[in-house]
Protein backbone atom coordinates (compact mmCIF):
# COMPACT_ATOMS: atom_id res chain seq x y z
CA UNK A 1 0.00 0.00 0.00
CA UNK A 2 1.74 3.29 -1.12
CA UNK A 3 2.22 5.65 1.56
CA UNK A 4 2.29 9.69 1.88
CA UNK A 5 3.77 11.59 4.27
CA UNK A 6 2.71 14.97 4.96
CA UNK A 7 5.03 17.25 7.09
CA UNK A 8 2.80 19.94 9.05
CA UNK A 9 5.73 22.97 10.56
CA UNK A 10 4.38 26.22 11.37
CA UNK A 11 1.08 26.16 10.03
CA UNK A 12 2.63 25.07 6.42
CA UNK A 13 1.98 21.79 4.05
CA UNK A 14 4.80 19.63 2.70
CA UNK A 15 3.99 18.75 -0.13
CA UNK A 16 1.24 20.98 -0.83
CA UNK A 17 -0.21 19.05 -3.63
CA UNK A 18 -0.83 15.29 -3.32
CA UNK A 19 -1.46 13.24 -6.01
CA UNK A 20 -3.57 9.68 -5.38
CA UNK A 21 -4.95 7.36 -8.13
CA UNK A 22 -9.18 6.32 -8.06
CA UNK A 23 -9.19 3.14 -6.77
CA UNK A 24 -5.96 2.70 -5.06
CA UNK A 25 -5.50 1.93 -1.47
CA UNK A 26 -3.06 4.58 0.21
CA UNK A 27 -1.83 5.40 4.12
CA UNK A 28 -1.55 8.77 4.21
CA UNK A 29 0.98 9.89 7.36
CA UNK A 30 0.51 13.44 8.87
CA UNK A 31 3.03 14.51 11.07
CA UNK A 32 2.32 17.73 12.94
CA UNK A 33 6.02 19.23 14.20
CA UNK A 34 4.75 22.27 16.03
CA UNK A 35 4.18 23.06 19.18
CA UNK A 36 0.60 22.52 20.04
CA UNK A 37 -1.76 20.40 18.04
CA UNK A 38 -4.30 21.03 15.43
CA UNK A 39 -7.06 19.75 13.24
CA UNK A 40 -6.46 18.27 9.33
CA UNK A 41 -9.80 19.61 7.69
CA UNK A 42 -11.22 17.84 4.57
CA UNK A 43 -14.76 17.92 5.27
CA UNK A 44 -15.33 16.73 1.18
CA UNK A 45 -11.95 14.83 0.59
CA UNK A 46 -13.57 12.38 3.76
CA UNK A 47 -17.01 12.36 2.44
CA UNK A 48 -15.69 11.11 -0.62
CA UNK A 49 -13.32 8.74 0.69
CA UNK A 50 -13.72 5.08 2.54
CA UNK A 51 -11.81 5.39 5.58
CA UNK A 52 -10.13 1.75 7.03
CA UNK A 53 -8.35 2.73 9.87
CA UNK A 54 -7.79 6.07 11.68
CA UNK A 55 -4.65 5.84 13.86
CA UNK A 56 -3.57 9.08 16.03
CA UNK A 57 -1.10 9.28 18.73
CA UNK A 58 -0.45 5.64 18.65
CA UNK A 59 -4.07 5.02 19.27
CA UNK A 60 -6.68 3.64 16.83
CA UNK A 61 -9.87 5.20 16.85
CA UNK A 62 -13.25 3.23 16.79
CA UNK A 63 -15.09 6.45 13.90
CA UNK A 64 -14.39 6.16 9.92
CA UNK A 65 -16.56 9.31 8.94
CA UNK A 66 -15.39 12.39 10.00
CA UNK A 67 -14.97 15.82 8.32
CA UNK A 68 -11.14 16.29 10.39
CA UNK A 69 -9.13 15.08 13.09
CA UNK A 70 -7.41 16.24 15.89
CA UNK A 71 -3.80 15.69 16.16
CA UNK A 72 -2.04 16.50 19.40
CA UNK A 73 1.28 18.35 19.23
CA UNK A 74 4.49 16.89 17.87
CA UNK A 75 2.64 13.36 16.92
CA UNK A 76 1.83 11.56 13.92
CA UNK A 77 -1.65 10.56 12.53
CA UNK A 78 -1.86 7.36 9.76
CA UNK A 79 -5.16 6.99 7.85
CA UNK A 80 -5.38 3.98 5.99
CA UNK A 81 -7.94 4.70 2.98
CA UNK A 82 -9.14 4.12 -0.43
CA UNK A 83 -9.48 6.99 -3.26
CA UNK A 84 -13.23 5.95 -4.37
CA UNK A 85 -13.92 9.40 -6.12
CA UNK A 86 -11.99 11.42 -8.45
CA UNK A 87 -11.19 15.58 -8.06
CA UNK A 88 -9.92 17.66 -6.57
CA UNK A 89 -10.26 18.29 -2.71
CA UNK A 90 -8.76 21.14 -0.32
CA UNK A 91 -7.68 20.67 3.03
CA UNK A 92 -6.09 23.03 5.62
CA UNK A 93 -5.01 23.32 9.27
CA UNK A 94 -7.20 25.15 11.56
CA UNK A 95 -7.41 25.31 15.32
CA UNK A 96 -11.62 24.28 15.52
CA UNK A 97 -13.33 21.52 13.44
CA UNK A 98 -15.98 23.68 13.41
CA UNK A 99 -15.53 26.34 10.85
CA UNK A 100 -13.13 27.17 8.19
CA UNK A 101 -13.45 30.76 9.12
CA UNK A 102 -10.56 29.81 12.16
CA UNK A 103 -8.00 28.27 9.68
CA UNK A 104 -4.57 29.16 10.36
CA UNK A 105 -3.19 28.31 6.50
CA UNK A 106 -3.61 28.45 3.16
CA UNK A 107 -5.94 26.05 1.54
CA UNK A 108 -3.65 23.30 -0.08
CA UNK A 109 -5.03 20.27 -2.21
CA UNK A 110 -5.29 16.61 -2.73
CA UNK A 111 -6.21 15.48 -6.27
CA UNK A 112 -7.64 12.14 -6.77
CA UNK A 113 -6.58 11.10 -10.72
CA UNK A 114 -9.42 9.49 -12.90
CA UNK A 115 -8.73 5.54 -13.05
CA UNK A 116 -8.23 4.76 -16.35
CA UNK A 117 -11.06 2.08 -17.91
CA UNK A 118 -9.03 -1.43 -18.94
CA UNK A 119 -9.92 -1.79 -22.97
């Protein structure tokens, strides 16, 4: 299963653009480097997505639909998934779940690629 790490320091994405194939089964790793914690928001990039595993802190948790996650300061959240639709999906780091209005960074994107029909 292909993995991709994402590298949160000071309120900024690396990469900012990831790239994930329809179909495909992927781990995406967030590590958060800062200082205090925050929450990954991709209330449409989660809708659209079948979440297998959620694993934060060390800790698995029990939910699979969400619209973000929490992740504490200076650890690592793993989300084991599969790309079901295509397009193209923001996400950001804010400080509340609850509203896009408290984001702390730019919007940055994840971009699911059409799977190609076997002929």
């Amino acid at each position: 299963m292909p993995v991709v790490n994402v590298r949160i320091r000071q309120n900024e994405y690396s990469p900012m653009v990831i790239r994930l194939r329809q179909g495909w089964p992927y781990v995406i790793r967030i590590r958060y480097r800062d200082d205090h914690g925050h929450v990954f928001q991709a209330n449409t990039f989660f809708s659209r997505f079948a979440v297998i595993k959620t694993t934060i802190a060390g800790k698995v948790k029990e939910e699979t639909c969400y619209g973000a996650i929490y992740v504490p300061a200076q650890q690592t959240a793993e989300l084991k998934l599969l790309a079901v639709v295509d397009g193209y999906y923001d996400y950001e780091d804010s400080c509340l779940s609850i509203s896009s209005a408290f984001s702390l960074g730019r919007n940055d994107v994840i971009i699911v690629e059409e799977r190609a029909p076997r002929i």
